[in-house]
N, C-alpha and C. Protein backbone atom coordinates (compact mmCIF):
# COMPACT_ATOMS: atom_id res chain seq x y z
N UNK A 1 137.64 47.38 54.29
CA UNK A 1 136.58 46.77 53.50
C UNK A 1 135.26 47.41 53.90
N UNK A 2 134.20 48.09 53.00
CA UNK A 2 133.25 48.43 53.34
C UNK A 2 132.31 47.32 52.94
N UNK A 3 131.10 47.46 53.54
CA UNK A 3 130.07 46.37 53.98
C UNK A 3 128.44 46.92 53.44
N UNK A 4 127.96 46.76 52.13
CA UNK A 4 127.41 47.09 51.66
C UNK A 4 126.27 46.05 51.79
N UNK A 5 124.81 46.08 52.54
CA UNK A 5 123.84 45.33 52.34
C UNK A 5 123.70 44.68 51.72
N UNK A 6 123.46 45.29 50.68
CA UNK A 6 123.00 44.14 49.39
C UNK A 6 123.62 42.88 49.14
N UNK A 7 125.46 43.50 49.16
CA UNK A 7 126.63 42.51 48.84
C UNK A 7 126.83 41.18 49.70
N UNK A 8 126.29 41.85 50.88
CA UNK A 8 126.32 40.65 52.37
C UNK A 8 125.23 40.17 51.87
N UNK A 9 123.80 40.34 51.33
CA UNK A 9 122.80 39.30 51.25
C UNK A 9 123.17 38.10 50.10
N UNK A 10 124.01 39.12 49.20
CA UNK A 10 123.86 38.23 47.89
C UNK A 10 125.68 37.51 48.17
N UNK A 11 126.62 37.66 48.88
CA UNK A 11 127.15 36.29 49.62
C UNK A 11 126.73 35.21 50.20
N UNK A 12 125.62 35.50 51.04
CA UNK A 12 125.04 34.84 51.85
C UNK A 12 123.89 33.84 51.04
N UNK A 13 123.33 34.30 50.11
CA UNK A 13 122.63 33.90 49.06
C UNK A 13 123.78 33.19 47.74
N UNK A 14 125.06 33.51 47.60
CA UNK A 14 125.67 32.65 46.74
C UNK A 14 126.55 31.90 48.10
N UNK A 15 126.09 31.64 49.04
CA UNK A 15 126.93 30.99 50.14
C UNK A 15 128.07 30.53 50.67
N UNK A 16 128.70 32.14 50.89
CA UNK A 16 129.65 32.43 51.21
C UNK A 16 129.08 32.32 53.24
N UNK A 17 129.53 31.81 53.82
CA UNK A 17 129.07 31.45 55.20
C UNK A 17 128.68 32.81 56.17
N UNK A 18 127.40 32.59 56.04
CA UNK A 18 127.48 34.01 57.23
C UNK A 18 128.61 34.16 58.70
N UNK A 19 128.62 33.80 59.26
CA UNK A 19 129.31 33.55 60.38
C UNK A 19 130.59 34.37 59.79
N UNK A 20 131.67 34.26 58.58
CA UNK A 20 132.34 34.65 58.47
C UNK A 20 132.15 36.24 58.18
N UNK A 21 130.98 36.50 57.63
CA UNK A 21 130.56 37.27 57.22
C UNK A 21 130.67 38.33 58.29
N UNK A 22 129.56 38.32 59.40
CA UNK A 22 129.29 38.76 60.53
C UNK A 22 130.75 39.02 61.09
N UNK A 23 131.77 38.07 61.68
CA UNK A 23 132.85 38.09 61.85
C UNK A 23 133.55 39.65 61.65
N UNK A 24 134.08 39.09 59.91
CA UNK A 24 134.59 40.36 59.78
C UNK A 24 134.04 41.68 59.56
N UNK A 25 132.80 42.03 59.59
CA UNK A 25 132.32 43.13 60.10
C UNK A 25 132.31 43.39 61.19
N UNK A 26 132.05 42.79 62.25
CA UNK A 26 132.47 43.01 63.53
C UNK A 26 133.78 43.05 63.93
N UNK A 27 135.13 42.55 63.73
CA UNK A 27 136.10 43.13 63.95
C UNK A 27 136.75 44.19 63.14
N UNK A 28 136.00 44.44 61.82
CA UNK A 28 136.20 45.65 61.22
C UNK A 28 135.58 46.92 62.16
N UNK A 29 134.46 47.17 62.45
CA UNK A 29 133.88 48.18 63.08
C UNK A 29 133.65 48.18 64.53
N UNK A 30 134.12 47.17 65.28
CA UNK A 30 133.96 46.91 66.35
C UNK A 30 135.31 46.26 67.45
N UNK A 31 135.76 45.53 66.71
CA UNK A 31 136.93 44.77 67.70
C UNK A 31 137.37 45.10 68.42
N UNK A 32 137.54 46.75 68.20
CA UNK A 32 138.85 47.41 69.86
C UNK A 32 137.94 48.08 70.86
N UNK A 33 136.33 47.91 70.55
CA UNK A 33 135.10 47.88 71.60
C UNK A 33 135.02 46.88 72.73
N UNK A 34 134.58 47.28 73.89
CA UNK A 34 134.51 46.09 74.55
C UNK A 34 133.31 45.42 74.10
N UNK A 35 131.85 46.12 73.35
CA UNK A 35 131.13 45.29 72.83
C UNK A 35 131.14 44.35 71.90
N UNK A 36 132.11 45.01 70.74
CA UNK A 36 132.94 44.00 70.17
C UNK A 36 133.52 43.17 70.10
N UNK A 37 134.32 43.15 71.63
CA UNK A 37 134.96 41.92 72.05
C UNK A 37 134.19 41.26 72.90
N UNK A 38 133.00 41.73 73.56
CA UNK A 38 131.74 40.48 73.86
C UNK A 38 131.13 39.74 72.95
N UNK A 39 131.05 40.51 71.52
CA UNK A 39 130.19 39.78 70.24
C UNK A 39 131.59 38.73 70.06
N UNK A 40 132.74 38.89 70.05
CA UNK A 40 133.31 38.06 69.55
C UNK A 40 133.57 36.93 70.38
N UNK A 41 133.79 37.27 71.35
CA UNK A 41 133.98 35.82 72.38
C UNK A 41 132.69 35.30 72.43
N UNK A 42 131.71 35.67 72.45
CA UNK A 42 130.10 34.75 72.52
C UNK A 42 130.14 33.83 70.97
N UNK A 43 130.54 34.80 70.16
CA UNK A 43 130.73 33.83 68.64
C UNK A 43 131.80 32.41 69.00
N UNK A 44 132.88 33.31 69.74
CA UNK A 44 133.50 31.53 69.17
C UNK A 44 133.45 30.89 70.53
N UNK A 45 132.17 31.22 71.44
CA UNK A 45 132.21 30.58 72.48
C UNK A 45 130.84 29.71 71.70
N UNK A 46 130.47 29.90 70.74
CA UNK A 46 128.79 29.46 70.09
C UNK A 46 127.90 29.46 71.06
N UNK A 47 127.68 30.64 71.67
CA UNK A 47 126.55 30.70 72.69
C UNK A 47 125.50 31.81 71.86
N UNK A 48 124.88 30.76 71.12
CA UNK A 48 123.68 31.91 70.33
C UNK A 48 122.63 32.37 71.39
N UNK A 49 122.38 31.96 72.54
CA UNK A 49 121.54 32.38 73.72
C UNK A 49 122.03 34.03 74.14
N UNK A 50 123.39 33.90 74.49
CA UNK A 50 124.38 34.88 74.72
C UNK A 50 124.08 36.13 73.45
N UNK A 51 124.16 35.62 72.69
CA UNK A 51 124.22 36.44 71.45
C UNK A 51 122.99 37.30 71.31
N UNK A 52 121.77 36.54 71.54
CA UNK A 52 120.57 37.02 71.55
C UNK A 52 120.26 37.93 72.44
N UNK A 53 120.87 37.69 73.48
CA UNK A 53 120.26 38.19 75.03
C UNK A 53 121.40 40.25 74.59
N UNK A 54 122.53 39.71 73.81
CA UNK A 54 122.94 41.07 73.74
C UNK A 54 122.22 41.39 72.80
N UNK A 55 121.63 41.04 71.53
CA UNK A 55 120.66 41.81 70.77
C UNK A 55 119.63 42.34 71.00
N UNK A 56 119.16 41.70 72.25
CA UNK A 56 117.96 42.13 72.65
C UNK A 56 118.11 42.96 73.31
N UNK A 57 119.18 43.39 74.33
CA UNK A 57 120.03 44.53 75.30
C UNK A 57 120.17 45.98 74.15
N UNK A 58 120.30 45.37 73.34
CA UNK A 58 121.09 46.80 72.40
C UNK A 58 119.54 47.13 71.59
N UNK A 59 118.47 46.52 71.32
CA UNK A 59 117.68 47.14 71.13
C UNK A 59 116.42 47.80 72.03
N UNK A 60 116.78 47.25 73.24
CA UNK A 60 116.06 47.47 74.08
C UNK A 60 116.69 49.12 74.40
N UNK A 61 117.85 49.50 74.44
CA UNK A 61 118.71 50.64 74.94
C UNK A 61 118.22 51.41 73.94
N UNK A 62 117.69 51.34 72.58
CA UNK A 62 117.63 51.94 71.84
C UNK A 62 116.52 51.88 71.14
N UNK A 63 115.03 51.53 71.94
CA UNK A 63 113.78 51.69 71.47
C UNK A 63 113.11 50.76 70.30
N UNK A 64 113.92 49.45 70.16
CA UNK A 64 113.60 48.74 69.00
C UNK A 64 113.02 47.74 69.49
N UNK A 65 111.59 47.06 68.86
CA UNK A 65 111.33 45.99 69.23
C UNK A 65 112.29 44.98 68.44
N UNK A 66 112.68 44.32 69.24
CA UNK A 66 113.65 42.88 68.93
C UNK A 66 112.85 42.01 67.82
N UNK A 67 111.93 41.47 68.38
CA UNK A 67 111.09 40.36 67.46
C UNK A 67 110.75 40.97 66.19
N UNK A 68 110.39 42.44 66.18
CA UNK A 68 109.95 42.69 64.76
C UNK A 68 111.44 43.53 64.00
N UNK A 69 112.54 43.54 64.57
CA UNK A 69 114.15 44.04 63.71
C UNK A 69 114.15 42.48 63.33
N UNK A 70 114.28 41.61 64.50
CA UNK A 70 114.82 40.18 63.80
C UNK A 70 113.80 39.66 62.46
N UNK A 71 112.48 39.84 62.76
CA UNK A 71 111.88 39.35 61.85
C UNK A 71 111.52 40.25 60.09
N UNK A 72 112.04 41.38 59.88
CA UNK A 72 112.20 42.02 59.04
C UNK A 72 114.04 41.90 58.47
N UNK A 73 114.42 41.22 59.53
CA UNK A 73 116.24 40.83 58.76
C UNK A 73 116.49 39.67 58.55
N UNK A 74 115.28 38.40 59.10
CA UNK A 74 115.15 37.38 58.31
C UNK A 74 114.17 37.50 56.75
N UNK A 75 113.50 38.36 56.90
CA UNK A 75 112.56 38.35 55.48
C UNK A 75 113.23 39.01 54.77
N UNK A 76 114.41 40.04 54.87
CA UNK A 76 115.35 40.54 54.27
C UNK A 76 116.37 39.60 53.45
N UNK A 77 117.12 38.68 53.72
CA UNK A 77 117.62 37.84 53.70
C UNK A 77 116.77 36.09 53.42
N UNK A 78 114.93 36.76 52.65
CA UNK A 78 114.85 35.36 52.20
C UNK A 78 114.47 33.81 53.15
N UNK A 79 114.51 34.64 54.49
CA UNK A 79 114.84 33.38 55.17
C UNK A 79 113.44 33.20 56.62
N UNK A 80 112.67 31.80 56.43
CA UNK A 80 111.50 32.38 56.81
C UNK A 80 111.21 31.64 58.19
């Protein structure tokens, strides 16, 4: 299954549950990662703290401010 932006906003917008969403993109492109299998056990452990602290790890490794990716993928998604 490919994972086309737009298609994930406008599920998410005809509310199809993100969580599932996220899900199977992550075990599509990720699962046999061990990062993958940290995103996934923090998901169904519901530790959104956990979750954050690796988003913030993976943009930090990679020169992104966190607060302004998160806050341009909530205004992406409508959501304020």
């Amino acid at each position: 299954m490919n994972f086309n932006p737009f298609q994930i906003i406008q599920a998410i917008k005809g509310g199809t549950n993100p969580e599932q969403i996220v899900t199977a993109i992550v075990q599509q492109r990720f699962g046999s990662t061990p990062m993958g299998q940290n995103i996934m056990a923090l998901t169904q452990a519901k530790d959104p703290k956990g979750l954050e602290e690796l988003a913030k790890n993976m943009c930090s490794q990679k020169g992104i401010d966190y607060d302004s990716a998160f806050n341009s993928f909530k205004n992406n998604l409508g959501i304020k």
